[in-house]
N, C-alpha and C. Protein backbone atom coordinates (compact mmCIF):
# COMPACT_ATOMS: atom_id res chain seq x y z
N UNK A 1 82.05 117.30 100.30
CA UNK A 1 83.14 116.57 99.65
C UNK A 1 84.33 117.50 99.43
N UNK A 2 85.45 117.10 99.61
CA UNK A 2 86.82 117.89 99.53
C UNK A 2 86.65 118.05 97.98
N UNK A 3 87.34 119.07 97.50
CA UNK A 3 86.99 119.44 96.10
C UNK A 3 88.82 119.26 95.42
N UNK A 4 88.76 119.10 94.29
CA UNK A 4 90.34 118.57 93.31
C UNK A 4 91.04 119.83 93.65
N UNK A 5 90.81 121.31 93.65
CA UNK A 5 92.34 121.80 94.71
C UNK A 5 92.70 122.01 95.58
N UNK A 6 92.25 120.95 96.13
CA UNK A 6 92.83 120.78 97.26
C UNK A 6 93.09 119.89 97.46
N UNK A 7 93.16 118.55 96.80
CA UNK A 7 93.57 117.54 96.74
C UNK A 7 95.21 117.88 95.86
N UNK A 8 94.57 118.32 94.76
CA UNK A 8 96.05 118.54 94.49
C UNK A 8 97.07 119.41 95.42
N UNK A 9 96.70 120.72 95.98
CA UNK A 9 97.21 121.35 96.98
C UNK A 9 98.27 120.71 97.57
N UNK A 10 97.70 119.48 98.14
CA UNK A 10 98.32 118.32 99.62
C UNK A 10 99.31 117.75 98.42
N UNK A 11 99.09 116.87 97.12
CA UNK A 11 99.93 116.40 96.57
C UNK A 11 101.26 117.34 96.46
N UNK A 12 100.93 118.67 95.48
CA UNK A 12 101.93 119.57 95.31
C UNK A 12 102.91 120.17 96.51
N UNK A 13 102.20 119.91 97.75
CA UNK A 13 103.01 120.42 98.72
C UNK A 13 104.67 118.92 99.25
N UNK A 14 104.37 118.28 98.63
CA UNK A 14 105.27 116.63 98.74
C UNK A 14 106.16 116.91 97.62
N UNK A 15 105.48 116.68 95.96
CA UNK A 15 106.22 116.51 95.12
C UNK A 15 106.05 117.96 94.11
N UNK A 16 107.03 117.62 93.15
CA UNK A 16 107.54 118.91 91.93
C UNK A 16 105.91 118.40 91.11
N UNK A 17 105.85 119.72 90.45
CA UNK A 17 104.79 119.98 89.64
C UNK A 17 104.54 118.76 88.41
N UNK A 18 105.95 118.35 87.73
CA UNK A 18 106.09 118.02 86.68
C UNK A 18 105.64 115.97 87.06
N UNK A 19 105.82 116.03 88.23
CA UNK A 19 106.21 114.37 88.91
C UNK A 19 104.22 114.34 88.66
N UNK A 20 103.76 115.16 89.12
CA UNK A 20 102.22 115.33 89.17
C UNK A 20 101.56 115.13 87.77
N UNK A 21 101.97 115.81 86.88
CA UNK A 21 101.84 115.99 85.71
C UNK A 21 101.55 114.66 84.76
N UNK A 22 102.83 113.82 84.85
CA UNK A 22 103.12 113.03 84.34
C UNK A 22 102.26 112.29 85.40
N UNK A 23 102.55 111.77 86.23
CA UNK A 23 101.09 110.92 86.80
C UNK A 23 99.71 110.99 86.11
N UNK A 24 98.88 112.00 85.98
CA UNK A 24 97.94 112.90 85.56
C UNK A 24 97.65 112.11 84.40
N UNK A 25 98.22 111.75 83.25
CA UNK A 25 98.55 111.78 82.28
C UNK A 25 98.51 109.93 81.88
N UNK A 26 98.91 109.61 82.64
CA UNK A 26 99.55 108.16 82.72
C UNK A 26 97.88 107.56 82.43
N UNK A 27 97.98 106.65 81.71
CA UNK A 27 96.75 105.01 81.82
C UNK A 27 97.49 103.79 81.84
N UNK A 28 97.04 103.32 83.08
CA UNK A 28 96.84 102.43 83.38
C UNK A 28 96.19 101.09 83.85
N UNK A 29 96.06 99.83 83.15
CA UNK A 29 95.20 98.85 83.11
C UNK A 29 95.56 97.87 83.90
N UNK A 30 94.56 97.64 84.83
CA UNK A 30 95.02 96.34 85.81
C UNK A 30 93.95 95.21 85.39
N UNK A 31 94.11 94.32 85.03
CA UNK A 31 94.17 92.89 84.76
C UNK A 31 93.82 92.02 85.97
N UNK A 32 92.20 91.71 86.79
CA UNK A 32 92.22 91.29 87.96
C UNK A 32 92.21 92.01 89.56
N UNK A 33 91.25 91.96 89.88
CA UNK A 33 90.93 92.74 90.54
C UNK A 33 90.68 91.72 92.23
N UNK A 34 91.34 91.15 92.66
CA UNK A 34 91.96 90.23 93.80
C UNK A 34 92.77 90.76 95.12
N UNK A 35 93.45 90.11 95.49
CA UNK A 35 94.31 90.62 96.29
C UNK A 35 95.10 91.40 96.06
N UNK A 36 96.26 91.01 94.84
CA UNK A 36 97.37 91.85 94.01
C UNK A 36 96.16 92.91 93.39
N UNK A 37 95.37 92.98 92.45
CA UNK A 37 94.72 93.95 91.85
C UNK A 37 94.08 94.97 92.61
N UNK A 38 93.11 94.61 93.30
CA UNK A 38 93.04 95.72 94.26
C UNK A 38 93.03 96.62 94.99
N UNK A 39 94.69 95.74 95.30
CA UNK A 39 95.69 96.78 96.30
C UNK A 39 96.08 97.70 95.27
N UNK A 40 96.94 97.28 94.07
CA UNK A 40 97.15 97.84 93.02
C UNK A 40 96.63 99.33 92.98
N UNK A 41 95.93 98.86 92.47
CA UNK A 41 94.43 100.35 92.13
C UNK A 41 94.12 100.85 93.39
N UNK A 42 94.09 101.22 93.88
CA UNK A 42 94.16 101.41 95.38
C UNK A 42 95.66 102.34 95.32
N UNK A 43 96.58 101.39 95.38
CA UNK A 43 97.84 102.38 95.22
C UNK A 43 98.19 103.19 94.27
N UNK A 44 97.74 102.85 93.14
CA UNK A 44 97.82 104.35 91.69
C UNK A 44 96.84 105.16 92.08
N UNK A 45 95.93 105.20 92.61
CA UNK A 45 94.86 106.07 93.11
C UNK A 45 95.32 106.90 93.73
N UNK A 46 95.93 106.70 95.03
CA UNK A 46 96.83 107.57 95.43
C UNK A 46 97.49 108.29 95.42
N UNK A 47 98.68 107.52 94.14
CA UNK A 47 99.64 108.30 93.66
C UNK A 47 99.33 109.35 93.10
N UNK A 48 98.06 109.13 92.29
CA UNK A 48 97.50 110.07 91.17
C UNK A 48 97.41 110.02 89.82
N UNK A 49 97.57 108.80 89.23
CA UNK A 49 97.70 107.82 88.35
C UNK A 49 96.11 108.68 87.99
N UNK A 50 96.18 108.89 86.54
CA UNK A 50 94.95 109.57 86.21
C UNK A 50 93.84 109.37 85.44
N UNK A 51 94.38 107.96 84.53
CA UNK A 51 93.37 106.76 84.20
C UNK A 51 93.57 105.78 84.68
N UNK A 52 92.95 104.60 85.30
CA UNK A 52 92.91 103.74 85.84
C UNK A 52 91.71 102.74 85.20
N UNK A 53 92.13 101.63 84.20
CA UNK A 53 90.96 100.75 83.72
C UNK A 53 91.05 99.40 84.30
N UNK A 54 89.80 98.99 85.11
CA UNK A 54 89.76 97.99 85.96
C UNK A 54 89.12 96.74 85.65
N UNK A 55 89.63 95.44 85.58
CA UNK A 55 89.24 94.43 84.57
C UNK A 55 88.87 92.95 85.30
N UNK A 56 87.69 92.48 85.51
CA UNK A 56 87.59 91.45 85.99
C UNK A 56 86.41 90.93 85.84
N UNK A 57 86.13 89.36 85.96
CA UNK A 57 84.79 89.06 86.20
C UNK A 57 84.36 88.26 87.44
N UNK A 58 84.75 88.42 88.17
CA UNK A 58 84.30 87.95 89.34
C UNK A 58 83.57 88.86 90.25
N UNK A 59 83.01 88.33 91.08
CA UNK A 59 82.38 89.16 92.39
C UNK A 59 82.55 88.93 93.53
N UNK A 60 82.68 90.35 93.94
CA UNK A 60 83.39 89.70 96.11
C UNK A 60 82.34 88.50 96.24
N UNK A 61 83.07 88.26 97.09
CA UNK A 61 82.75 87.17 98.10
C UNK A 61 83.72 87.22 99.57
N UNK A 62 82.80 86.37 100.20
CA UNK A 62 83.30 86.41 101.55
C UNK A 62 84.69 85.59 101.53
N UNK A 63 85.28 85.49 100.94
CA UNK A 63 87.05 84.61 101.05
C UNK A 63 88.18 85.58 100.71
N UNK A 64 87.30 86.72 99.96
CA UNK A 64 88.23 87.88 99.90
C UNK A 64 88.79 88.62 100.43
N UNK A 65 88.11 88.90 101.90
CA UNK A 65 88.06 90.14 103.16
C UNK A 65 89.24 89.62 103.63
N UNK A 66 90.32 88.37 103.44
CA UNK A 66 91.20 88.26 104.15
C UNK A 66 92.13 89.15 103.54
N UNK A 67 92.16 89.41 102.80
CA UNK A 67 93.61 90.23 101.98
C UNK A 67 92.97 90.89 100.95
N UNK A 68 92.23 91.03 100.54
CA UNK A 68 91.71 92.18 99.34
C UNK A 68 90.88 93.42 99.82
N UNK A 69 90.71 94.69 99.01
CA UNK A 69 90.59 95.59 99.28
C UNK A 69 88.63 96.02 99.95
N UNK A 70 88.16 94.84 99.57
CA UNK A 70 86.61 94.99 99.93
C UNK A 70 86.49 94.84 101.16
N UNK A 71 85.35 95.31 101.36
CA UNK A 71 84.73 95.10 102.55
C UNK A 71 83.16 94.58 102.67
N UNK A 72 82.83 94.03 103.61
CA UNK A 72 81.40 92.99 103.77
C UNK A 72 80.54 93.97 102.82
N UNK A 73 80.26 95.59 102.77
CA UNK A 73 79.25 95.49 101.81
C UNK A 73 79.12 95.85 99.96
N UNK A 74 80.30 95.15 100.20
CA UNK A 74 80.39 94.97 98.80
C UNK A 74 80.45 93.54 98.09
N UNK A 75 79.82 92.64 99.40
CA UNK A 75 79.41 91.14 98.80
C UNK A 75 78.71 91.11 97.77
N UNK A 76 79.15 90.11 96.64
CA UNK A 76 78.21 89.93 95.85
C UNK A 76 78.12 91.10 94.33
N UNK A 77 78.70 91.63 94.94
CA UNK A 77 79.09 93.26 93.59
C UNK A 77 79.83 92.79 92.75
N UNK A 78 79.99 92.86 91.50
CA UNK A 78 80.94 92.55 90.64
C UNK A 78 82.16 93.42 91.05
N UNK A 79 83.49 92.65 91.08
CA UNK A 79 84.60 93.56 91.73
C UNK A 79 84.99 94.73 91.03
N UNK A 80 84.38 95.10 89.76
CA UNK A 80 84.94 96.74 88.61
C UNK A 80 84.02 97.40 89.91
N UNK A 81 83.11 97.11 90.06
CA UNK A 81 82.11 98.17 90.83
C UNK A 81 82.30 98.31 91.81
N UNK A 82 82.53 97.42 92.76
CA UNK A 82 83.01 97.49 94.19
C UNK A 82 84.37 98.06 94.39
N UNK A 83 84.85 97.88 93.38
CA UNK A 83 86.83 99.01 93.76
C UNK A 83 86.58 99.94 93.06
N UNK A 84 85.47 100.27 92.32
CA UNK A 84 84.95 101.78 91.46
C UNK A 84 84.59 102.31 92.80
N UNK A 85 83.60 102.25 93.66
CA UNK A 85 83.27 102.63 94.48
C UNK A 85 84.63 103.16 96.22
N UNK A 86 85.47 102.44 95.75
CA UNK A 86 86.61 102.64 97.05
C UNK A 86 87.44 103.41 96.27
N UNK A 87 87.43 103.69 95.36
CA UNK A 87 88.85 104.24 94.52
C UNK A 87 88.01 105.53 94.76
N UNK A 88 86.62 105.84 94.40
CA UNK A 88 85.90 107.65 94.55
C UNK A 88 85.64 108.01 95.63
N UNK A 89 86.05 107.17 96.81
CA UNK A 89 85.79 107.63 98.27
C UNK A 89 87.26 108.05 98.47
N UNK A 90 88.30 107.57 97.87
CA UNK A 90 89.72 107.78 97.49
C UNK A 90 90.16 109.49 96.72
N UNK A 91 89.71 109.62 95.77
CA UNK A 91 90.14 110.09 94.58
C UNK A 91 89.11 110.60 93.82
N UNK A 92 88.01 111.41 93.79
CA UNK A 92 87.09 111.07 92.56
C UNK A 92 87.25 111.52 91.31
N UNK A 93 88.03 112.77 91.41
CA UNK A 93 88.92 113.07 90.20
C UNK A 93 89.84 112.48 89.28
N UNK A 94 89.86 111.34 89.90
CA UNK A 94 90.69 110.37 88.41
C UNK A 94 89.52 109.98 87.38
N UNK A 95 89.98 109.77 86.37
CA UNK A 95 89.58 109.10 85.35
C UNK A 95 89.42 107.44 85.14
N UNK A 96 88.03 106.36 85.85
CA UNK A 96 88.21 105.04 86.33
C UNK A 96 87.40 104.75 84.93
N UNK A 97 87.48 103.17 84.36
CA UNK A 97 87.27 102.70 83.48
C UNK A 97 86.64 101.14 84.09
N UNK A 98 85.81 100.21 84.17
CA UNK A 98 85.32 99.31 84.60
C UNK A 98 84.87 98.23 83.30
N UNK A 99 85.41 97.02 83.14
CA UNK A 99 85.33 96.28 82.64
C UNK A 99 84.71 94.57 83.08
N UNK A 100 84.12 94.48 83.23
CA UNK A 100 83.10 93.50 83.99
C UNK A 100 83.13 92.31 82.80
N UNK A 101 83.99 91.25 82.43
CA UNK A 101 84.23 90.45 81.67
C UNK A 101 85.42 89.37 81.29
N UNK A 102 85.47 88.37 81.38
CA UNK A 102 86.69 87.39 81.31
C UNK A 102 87.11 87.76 80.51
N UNK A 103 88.98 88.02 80.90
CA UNK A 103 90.28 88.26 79.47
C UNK A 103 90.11 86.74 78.76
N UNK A 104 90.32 86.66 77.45
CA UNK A 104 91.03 85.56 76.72
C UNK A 104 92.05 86.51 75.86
N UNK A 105 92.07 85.22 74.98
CA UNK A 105 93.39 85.51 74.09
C UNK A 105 92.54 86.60 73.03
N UNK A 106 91.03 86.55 72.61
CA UNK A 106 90.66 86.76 71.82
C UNK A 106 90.15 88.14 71.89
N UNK A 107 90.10 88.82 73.52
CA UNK A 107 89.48 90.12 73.63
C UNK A 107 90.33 91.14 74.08
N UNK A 108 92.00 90.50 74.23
CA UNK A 108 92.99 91.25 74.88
C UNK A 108 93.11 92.63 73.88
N UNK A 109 93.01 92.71 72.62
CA UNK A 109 93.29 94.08 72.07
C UNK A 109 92.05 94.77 72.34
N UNK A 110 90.83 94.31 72.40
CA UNK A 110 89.51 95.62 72.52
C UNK A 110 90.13 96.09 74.27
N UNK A 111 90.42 95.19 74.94
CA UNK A 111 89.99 95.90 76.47
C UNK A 111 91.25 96.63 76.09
N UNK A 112 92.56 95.99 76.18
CA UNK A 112 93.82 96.70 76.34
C UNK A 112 94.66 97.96 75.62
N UNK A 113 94.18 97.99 74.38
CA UNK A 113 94.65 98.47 73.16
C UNK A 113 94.64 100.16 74.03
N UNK A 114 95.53 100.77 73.90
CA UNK A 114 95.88 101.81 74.18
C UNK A 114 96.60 102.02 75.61
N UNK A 115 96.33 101.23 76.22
CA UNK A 115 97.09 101.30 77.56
C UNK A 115 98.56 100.96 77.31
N UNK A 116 99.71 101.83 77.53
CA UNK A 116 101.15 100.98 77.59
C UNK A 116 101.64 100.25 78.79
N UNK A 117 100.85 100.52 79.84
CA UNK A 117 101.26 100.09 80.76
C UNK A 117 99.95 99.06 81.67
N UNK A 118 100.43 97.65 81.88
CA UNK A 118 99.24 96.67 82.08
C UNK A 118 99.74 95.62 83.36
N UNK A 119 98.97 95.83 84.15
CA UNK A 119 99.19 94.67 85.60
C UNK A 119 98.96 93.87 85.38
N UNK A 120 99.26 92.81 85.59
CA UNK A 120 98.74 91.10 85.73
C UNK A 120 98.39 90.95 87.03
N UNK A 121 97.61 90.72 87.38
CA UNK A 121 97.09 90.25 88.73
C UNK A 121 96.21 89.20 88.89
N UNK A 122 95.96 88.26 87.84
CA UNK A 122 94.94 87.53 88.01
C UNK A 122 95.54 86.45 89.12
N UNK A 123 94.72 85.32 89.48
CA UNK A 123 94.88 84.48 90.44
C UNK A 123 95.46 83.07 89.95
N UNK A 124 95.06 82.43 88.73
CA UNK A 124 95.71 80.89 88.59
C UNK A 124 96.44 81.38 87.51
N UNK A 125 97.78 80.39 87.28
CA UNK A 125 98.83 80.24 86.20
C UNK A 125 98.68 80.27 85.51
N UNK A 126 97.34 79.22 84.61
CA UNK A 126 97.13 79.46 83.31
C UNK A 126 96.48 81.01 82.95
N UNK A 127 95.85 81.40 83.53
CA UNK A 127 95.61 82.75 83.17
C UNK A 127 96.52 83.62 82.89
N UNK A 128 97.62 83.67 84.07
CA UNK A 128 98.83 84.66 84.28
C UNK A 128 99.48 84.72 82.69
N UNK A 129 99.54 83.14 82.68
CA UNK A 129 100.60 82.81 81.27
C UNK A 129 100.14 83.67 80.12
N UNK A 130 98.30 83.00 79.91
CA UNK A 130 97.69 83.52 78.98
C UNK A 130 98.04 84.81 78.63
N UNK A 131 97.64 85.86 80.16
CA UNK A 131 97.94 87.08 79.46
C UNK A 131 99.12 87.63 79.49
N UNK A 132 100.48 87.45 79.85
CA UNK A 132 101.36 87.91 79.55
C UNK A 132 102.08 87.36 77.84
N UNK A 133 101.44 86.58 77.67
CA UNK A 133 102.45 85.56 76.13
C UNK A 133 101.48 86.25 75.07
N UNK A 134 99.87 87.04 75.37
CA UNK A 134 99.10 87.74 74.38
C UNK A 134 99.11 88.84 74.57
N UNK A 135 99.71 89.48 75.63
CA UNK A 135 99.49 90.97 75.59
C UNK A 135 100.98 91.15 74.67
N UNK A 136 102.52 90.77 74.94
CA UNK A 136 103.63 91.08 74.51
C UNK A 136 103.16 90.68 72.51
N UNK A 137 102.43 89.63 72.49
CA UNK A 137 102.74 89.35 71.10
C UNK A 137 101.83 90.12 70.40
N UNK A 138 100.24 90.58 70.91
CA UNK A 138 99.43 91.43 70.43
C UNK A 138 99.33 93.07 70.27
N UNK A 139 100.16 93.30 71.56
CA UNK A 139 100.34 94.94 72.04
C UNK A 139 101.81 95.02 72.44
N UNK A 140 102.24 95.16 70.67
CA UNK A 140 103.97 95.94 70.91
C UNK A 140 104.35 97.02 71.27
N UNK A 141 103.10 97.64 72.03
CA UNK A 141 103.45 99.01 72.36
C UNK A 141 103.58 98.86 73.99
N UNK A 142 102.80 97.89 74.99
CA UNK A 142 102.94 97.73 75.87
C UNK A 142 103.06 97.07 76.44
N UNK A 143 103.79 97.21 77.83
CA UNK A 143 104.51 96.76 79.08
C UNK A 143 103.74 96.14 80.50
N UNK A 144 104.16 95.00 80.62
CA UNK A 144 103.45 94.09 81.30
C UNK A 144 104.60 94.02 82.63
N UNK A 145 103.69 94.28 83.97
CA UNK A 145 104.32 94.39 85.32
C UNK A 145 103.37 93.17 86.41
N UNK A 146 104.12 91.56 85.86
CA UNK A 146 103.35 90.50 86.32
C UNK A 146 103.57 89.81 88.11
N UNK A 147 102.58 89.67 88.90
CA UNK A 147 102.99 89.19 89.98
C UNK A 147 102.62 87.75 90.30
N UNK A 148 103.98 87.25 90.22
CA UNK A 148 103.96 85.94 90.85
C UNK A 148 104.51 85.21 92.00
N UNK A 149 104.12 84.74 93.13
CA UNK A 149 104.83 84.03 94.20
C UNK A 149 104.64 85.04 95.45
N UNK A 150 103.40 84.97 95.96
CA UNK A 150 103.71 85.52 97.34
C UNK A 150 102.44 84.76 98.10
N UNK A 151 102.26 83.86 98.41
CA UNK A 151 101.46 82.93 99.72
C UNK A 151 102.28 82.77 100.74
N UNK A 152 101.33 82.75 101.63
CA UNK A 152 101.72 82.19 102.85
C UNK A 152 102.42 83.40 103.89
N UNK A 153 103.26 82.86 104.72
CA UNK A 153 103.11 84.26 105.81
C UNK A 153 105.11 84.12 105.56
N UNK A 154 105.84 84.07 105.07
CA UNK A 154 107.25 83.26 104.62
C UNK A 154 108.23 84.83 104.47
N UNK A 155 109.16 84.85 104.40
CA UNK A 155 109.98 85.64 104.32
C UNK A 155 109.54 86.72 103.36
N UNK A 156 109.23 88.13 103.82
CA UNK A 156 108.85 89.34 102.50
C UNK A 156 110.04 90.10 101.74
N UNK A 157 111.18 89.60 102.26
CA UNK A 157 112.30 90.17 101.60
C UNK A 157 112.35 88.93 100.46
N UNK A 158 111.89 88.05 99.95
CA UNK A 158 112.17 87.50 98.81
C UNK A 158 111.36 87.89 98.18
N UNK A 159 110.55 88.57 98.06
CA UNK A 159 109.37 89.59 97.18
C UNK A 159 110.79 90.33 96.38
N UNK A 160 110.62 90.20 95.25
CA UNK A 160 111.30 91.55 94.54
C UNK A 160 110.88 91.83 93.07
N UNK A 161 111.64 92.50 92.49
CA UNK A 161 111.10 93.11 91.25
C UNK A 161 111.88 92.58 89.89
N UNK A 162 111.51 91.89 89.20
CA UNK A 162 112.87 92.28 88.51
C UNK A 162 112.24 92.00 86.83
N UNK A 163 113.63 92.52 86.18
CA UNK A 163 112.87 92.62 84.87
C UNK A 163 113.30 90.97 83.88
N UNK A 164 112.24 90.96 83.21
CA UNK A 164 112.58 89.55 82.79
C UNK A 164 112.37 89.30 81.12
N UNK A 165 112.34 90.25 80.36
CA UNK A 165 112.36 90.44 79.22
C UNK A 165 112.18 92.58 79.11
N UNK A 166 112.36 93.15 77.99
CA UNK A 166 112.37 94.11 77.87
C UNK A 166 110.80 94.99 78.21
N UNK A 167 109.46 94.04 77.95
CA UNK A 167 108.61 94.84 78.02
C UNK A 167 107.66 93.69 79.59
N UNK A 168 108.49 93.56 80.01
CA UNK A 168 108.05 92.15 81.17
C UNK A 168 108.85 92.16 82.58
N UNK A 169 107.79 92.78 83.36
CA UNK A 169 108.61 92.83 84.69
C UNK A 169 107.61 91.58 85.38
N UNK A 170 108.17 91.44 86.24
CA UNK A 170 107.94 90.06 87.58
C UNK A 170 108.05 90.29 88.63
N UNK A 171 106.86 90.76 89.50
CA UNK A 171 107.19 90.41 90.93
C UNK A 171 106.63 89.72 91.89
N UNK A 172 107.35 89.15 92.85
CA UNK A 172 106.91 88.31 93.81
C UNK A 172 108.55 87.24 93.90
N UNK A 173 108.18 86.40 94.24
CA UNK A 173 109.89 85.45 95.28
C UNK A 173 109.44 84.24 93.73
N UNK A 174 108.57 84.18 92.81
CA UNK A 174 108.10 83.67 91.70
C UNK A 174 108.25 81.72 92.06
N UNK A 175 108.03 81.77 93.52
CA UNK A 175 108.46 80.22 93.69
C UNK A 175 107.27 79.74 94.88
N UNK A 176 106.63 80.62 96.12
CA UNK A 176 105.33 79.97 96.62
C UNK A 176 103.92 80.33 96.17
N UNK A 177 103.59 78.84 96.43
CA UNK A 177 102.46 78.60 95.50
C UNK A 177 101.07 78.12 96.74
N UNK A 178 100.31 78.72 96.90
CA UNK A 178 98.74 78.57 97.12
C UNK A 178 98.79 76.90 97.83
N UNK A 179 99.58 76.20 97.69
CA UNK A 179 99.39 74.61 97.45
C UNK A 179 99.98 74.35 99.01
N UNK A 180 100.05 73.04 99.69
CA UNK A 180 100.34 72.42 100.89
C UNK A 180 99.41 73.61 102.13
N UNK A 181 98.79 74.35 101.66
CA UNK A 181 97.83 74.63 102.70
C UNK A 181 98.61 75.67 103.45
N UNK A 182 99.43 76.96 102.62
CA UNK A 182 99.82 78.20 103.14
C UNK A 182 98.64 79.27 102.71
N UNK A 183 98.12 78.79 101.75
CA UNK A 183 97.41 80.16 101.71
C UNK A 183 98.06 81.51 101.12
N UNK A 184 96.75 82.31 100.89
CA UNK A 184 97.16 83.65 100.66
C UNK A 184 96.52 84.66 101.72
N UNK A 185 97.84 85.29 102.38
CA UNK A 185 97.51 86.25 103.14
C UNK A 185 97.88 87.79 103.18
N UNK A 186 96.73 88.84 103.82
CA UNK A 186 97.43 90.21 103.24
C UNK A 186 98.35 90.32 103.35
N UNK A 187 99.62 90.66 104.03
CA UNK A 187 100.85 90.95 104.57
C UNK A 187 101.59 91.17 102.75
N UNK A 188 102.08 89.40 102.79
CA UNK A 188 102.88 89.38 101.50
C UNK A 188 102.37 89.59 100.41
N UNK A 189 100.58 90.09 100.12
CA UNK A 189 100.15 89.80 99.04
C UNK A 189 100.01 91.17 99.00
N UNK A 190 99.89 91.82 99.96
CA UNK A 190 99.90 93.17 99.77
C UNK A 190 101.22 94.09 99.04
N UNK A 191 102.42 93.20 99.61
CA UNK A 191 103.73 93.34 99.49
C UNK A 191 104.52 93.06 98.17
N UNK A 192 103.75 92.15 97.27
CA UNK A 192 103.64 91.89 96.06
C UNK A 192 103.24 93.37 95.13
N UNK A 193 101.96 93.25 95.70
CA UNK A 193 101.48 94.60 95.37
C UNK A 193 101.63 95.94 95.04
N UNK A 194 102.40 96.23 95.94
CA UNK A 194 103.02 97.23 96.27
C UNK A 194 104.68 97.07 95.53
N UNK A 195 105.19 96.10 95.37
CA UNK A 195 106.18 95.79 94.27
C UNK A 195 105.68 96.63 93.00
N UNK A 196 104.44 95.69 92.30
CA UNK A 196 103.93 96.08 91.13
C UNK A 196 103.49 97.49 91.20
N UNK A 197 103.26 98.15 92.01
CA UNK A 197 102.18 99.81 91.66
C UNK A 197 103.58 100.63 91.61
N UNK A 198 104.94 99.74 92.42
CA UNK A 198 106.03 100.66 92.46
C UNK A 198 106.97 101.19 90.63
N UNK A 199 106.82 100.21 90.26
CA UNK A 199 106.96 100.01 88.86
C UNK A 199 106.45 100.16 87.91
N UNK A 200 105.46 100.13 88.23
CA UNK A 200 104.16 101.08 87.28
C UNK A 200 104.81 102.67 87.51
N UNK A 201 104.79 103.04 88.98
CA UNK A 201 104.82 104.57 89.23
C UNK A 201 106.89 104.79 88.15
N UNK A 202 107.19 103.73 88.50
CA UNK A 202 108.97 104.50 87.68
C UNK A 202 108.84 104.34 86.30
N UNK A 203 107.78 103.53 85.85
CA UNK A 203 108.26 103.37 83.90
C UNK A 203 107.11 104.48 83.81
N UNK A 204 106.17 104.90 84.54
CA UNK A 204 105.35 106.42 84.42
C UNK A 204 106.24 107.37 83.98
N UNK A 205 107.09 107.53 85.39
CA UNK A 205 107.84 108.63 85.58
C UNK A 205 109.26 108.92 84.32
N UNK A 206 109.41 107.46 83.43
CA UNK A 206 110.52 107.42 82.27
C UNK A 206 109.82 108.28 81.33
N UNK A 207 110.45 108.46 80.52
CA UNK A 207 109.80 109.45 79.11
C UNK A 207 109.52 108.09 78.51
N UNK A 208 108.16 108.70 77.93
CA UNK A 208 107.62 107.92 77.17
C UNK A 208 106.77 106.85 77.29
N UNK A 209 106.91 106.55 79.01
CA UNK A 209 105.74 105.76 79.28
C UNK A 209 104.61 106.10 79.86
N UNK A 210 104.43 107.49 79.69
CA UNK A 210 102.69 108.42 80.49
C UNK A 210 102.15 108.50 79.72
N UNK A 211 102.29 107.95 78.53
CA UNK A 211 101.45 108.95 77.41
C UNK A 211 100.41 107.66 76.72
């Protein structure tokens, strides 16, 4: 197994010491572990994002392999375990956290409470709603980076980012929906994705949001 200096080595040879640092440092909680979530964690892994707490209750299944980060043998795994397992073939030196249990309104401060920085990634609306209207009113300390609107195979330049209250970012084109039989496919859902881990990585990199 490649050993952590030399992992860092390869990082430090790209970026300044301090960009590392503050990554290092950073927790972050993703909310859904799907197409958007996945990729997500997957992409802070990378970066070097140095807690990473992973939250879901579902388990692969075979409808996932079109756009999410599993693969056939991780059918049937609860998804904390199955992206626990791809994130240490990744990274094993981060710090991963696995939460195997449905969000409500009622458990959002035990899982979340300390994280300032929190993905939304779940899959239906009412959920999305749920947790963005209980994390802002329960956890005034942290910042919610929600993705909505990317099905179907449709233009990826209407993917964007934008902020929509002070502790509430949004991404995705926030207008196609799963419905008339587009589907969700990797391309844009990945692209969503990759919106959200981008925004995670800049309110990291602000003072005051690694800690």
């Amino acid at each position: 197994m490649i050993d952590q200096k030399t992992l860092d080595a390869a990082f430090d040879a790209r970026f300044p010491h301090e960009i590392k640092d503050k990554l290092r440092q950073a927790k972050v909680a993703i909310a859904g572990l799907g197409g958007l979530g996945s990729n997500i964690a997957v992409m802070l892994a990378r970066s070097g994002v140095g807690h990473l707490k992973l939250v879901d209750f579902d388990r692969v299944d075979v409808t996932n392999l079109n756009r999410q980060m599993y693969q056939i043998q991780h059918l049937g795994q609860p998804k904390p375990d199955a992206l626990l397992d791809i994130l240490n073939h990744i990274n094993p030196y981060l710090k991963y956290e696995t939460v195997f249990t449905k969000v409500t309104a009622d458990n959002i401060v035990p899982i979340f409470d300390g994280f300032p920085l929190i993905c939304e990634a779940f899959d239906k609306p009412d959920q999305k709603a749920m947790l963005v209207q209980q994390t802002l009113a329960q956890l005034p300390n942290a910042t919610v980076v929600s993705g909505n609107g990317m099905a179907g195979i449709g233009n990826s330049n209407a993917i964007e980012t934008r902020q929509m209250m002070r502790r509430l970012y949004v991404c995705g084109d926030r207008q196609t929906d799963v419905g008339n039989g587009i589907g969700l496919v990797a391309p844009r859902v990945a692209i969503c994705a990759g919106h959200q881990a981008n925004k995670i990585l800049e309110l990291i990199l602000q003072e005051g949001n690694h800690e």
